[in-house]
C-alpha atoms as a PDB file:
ATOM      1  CA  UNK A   1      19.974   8.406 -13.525  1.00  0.00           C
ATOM      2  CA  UNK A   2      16.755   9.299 -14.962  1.00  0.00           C
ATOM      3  CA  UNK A   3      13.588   7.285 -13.437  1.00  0.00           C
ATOM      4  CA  UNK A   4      10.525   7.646 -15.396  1.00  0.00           C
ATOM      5  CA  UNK A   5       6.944   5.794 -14.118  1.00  0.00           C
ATOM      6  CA  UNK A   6       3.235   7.017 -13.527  1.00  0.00           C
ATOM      7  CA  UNK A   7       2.340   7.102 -10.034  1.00  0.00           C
ATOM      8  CA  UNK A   8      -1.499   7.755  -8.936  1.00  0.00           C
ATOM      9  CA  UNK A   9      -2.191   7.829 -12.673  1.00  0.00           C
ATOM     10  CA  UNK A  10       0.136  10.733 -13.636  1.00  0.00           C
ATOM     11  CA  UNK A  11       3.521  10.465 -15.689  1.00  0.00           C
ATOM     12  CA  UNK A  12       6.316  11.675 -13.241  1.00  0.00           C
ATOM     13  CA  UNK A  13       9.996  11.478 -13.765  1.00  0.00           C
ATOM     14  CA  UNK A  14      13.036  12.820 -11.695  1.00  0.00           C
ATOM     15  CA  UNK A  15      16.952  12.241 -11.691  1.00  0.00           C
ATOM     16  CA  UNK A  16      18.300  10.341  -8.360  1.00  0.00           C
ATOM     17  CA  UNK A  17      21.333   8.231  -8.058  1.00  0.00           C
ATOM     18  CA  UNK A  18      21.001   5.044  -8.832  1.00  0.00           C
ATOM     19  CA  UNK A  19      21.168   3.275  -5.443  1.00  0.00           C
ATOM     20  CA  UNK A  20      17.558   5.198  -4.482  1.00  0.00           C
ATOM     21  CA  UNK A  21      15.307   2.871  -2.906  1.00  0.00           C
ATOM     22  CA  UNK A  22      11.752   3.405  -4.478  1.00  0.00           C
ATOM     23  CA  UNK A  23      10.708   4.386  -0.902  1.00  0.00           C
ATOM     24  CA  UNK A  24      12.924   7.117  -1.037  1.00  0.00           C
ATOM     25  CA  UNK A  25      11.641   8.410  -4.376  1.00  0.00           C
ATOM     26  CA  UNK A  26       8.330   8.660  -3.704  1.00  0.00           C
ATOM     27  CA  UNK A  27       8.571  10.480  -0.475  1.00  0.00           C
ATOM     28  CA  UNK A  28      11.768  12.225  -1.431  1.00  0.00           C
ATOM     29  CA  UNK A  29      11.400  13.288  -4.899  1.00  0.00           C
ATOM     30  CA  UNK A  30       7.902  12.830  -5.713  1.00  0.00           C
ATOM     31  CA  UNK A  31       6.363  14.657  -2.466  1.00  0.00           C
ATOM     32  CA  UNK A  32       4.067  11.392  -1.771  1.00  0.00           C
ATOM     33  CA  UNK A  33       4.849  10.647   2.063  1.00  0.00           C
ATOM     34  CA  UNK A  34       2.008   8.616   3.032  1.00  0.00           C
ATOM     35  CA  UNK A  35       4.331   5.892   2.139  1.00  0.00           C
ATOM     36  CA  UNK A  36       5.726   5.079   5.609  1.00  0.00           C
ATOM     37  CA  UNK A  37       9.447   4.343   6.429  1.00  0.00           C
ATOM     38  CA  UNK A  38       9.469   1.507   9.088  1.00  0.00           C
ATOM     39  CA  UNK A  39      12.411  -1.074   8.983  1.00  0.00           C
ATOM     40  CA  UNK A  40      14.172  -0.960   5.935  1.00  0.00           C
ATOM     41  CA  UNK A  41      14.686  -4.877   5.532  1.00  0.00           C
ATOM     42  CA  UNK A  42      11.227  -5.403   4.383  1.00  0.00           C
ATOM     43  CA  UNK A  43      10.143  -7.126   7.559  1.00  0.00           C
ATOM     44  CA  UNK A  44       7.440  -4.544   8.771  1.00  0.00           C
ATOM     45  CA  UNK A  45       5.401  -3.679   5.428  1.00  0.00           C
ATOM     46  CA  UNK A  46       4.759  -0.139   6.418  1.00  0.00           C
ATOM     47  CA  UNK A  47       6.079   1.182   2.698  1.00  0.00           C
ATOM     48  CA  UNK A  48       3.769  -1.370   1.004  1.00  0.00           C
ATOM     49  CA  UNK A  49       2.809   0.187  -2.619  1.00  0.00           C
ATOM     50  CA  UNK A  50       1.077  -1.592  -5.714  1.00  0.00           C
ATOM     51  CA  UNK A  51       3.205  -1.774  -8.492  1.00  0.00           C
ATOM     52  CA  UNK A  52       1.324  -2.596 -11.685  1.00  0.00           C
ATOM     53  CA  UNK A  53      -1.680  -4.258  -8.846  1.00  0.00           C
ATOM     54  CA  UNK A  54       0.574  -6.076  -6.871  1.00  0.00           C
ATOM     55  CA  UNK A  55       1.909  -4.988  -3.622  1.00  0.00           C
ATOM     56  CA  UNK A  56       5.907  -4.672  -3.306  1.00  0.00           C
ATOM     57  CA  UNK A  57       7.499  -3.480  -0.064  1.00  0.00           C
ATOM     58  CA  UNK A  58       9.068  -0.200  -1.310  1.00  0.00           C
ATOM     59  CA  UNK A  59      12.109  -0.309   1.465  1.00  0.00           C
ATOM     60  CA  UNK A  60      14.688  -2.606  -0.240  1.00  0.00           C
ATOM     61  CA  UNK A  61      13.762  -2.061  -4.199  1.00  0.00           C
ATOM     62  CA  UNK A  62      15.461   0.289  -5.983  1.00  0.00           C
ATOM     63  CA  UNK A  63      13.451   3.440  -7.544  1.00  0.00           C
ATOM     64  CA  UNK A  64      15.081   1.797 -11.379  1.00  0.00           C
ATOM     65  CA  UNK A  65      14.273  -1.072 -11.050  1.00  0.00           C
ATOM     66  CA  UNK A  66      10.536  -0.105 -11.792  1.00  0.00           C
ATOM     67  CA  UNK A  67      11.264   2.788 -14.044  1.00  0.00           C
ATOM     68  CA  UNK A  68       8.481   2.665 -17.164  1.00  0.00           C
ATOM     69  CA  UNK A  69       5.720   0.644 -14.574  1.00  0.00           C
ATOM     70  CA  UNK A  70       2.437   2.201 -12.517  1.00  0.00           C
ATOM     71  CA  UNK A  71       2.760   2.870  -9.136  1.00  0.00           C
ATOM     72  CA  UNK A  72       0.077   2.969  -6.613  1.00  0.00           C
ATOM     73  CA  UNK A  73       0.510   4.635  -3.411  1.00  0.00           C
ATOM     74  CA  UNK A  74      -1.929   5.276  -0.907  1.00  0.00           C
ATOM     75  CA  UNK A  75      -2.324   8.944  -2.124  1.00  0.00           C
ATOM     76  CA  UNK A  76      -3.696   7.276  -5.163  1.00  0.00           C
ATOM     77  CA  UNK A  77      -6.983   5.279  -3.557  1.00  0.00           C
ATOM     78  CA  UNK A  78      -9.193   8.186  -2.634  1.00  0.00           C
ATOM     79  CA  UNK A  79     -11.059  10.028  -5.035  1.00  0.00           C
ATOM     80  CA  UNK A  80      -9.850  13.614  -6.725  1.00  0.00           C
ATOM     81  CA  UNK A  81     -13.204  14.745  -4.738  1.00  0.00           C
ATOM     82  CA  UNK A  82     -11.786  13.345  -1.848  1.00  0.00           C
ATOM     83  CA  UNK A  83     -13.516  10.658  -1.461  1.00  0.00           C
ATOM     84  CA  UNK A  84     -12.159   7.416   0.744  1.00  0.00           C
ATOM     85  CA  UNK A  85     -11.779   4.183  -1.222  1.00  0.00           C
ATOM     86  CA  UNK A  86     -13.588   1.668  -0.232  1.00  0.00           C
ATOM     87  CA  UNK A  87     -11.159  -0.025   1.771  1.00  0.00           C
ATOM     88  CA  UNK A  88      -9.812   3.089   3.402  1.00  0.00           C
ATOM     89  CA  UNK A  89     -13.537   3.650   4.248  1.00  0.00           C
ATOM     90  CA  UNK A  90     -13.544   0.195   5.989  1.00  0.00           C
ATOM     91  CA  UNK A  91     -10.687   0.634   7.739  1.00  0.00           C
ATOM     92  CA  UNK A  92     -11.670   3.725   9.143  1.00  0.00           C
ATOM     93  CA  UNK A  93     -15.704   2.178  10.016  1.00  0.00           C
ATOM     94  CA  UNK A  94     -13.821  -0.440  11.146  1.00  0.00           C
ATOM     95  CA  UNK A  95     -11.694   1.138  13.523  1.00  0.00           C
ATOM     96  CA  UNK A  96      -8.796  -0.471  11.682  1.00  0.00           C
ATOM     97  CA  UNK A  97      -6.102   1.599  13.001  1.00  0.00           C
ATOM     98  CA  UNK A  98      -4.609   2.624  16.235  1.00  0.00           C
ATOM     99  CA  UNK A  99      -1.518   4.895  15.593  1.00  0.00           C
ATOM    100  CA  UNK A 100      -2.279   4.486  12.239  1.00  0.00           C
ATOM    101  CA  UNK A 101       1.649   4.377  11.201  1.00  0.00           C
ATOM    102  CA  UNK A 102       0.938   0.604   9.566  1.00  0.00           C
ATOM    103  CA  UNK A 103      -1.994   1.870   7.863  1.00  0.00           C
ATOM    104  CA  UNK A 104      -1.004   2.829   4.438  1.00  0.00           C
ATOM    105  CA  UNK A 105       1.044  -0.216   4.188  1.00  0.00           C
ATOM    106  CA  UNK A 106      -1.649  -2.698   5.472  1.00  0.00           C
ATOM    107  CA  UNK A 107      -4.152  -0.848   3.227  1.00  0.00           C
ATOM    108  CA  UNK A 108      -1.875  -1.028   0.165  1.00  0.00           C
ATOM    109  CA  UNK A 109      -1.448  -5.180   1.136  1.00  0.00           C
ATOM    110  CA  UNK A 110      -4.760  -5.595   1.719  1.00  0.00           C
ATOM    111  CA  UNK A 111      -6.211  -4.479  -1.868  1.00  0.00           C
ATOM    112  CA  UNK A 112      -3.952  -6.678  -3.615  1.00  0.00           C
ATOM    113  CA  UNK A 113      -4.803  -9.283  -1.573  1.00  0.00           C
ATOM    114  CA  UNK A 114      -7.933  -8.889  -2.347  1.00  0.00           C
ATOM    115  CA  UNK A 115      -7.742  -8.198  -5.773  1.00  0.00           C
ATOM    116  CA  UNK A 116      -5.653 -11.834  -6.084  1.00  0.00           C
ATOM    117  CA  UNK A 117      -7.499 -13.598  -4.029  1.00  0.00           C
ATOM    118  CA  UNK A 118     -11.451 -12.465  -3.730  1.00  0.00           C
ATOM    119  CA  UNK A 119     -13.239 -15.296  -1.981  1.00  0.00           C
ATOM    120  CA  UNK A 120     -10.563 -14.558   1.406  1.00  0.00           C
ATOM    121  CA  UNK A 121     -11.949 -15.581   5.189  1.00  0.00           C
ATOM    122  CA  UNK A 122     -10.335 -14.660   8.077  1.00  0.00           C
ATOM    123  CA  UNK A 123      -7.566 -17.497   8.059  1.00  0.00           C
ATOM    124  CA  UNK A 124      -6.305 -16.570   4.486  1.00  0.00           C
ATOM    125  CA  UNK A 125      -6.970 -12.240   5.379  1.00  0.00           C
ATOM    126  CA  UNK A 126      -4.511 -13.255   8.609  1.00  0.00           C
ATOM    127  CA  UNK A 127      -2.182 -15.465   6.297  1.00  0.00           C
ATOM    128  CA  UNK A 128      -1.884 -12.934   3.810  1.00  0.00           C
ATOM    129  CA  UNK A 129      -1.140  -9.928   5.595  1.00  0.00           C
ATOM    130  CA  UNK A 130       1.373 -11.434   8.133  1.00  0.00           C
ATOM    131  CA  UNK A 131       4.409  -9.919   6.186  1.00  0.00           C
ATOM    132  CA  UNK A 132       2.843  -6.962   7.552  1.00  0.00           C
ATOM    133  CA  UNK A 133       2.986  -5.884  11.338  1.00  0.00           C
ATOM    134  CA  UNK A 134       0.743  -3.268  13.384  1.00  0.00           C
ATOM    135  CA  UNK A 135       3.001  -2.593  16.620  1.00  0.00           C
ATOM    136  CA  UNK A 136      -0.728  -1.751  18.555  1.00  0.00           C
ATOM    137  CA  UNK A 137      -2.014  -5.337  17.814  1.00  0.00           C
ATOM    138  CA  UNK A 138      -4.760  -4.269  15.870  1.00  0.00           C
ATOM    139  CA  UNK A 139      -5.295  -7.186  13.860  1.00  0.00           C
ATOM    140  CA  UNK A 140      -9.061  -8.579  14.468  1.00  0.00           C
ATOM    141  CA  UNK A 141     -10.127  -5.195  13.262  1.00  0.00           C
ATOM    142  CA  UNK A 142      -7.914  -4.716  10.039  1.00  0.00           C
ATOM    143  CA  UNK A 143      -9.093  -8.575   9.300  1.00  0.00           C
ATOM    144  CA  UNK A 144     -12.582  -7.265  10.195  1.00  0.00           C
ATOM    145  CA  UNK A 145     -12.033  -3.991   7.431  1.00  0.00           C
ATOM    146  CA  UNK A 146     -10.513  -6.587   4.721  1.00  0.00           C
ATOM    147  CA  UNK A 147     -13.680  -8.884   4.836  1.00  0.00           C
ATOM    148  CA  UNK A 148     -15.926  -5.858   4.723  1.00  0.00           C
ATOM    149  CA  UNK A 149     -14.782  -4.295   2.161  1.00  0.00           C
ATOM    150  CA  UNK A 150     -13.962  -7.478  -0.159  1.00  0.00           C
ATOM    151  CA  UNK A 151     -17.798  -8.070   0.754  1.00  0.00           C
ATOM    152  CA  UNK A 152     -19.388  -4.658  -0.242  1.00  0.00           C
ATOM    153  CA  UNK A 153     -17.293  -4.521  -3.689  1.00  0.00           C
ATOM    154  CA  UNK A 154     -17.707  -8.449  -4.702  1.00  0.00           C
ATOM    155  CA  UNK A 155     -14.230  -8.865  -4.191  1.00  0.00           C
ATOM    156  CA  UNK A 156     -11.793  -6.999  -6.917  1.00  0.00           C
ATOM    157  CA  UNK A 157     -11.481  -3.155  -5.706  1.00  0.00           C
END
């Protein structure tokens, strides 16, 4: 079948069977692996994506089901020129990662969560990320990068 979106701001389209998982398209046929594979039951959040601002685990929805809607992967936060996003850039002042497999999903989480919610503290930055887990326990620092950057943009990023 014929899937048809705009991911990172560009129009793309490809043919894939109809069971593809929306993980598997953007890695697969779109090129865009930043978007990690962890679980596949949507436990982990590791292929956590914005779709249309909010953040959808990518592992157990089909590539259809969101044919015609804008996609945001984590390719799509930093600048053409290369320049980090402000979040990215907290994470990485932050020291916000370890192996850094969990990053593009907890980065992905963590802007919508912002972007819903832009007075957060650390309670509600810890409540709202725990559908998404970082295997090196790096937590207090990822909580740390959230309230950073929600501080330095006013909250909506």
């Amino acid at each position: 079948m014929r899937v048809e979106m705009k991911v990172n701001g560009v129009a793309r389209a490809a043919d894939v069977e109809d069971r593809t998982l929306l993980v598997h398209f953007l890695r697969d046929a779109l090129g865009l692996t930043g978007t990690n594979v962890g679980c596949d039951t949507s436990s982990c959040g590791a292929c956590t994506v914005l779709v249309n601002g909010e953040s959808v685990k990518s592992c157990t929805v089909l590539a259809a089901q969101f044919s015609g809607e804008e996609i945001t992967t984590i390719e799509g936060l930093a600048g053409a020129d290369g320049t980090l996003h402000p979040l990215q850039r907290a994470f990485q002042e932050n020291h916000a990662l370890q192996c850094g497999y969990c990053t593009p999903g907890m980065v992905m989480a963590s802007l919508s969560l912002i972007n819903e919610h832009p007075n957060l503290d650390e309670k509600a930055v810890r409540e709202g990320l725990e559908g998404n887990l970082c295997r090196c326990t790096g937590y207090h620092n990822i909580v740390k990068a959230v309230l950073a950057a929600q501080s330095e943009m006013g909250g909506k990023l």
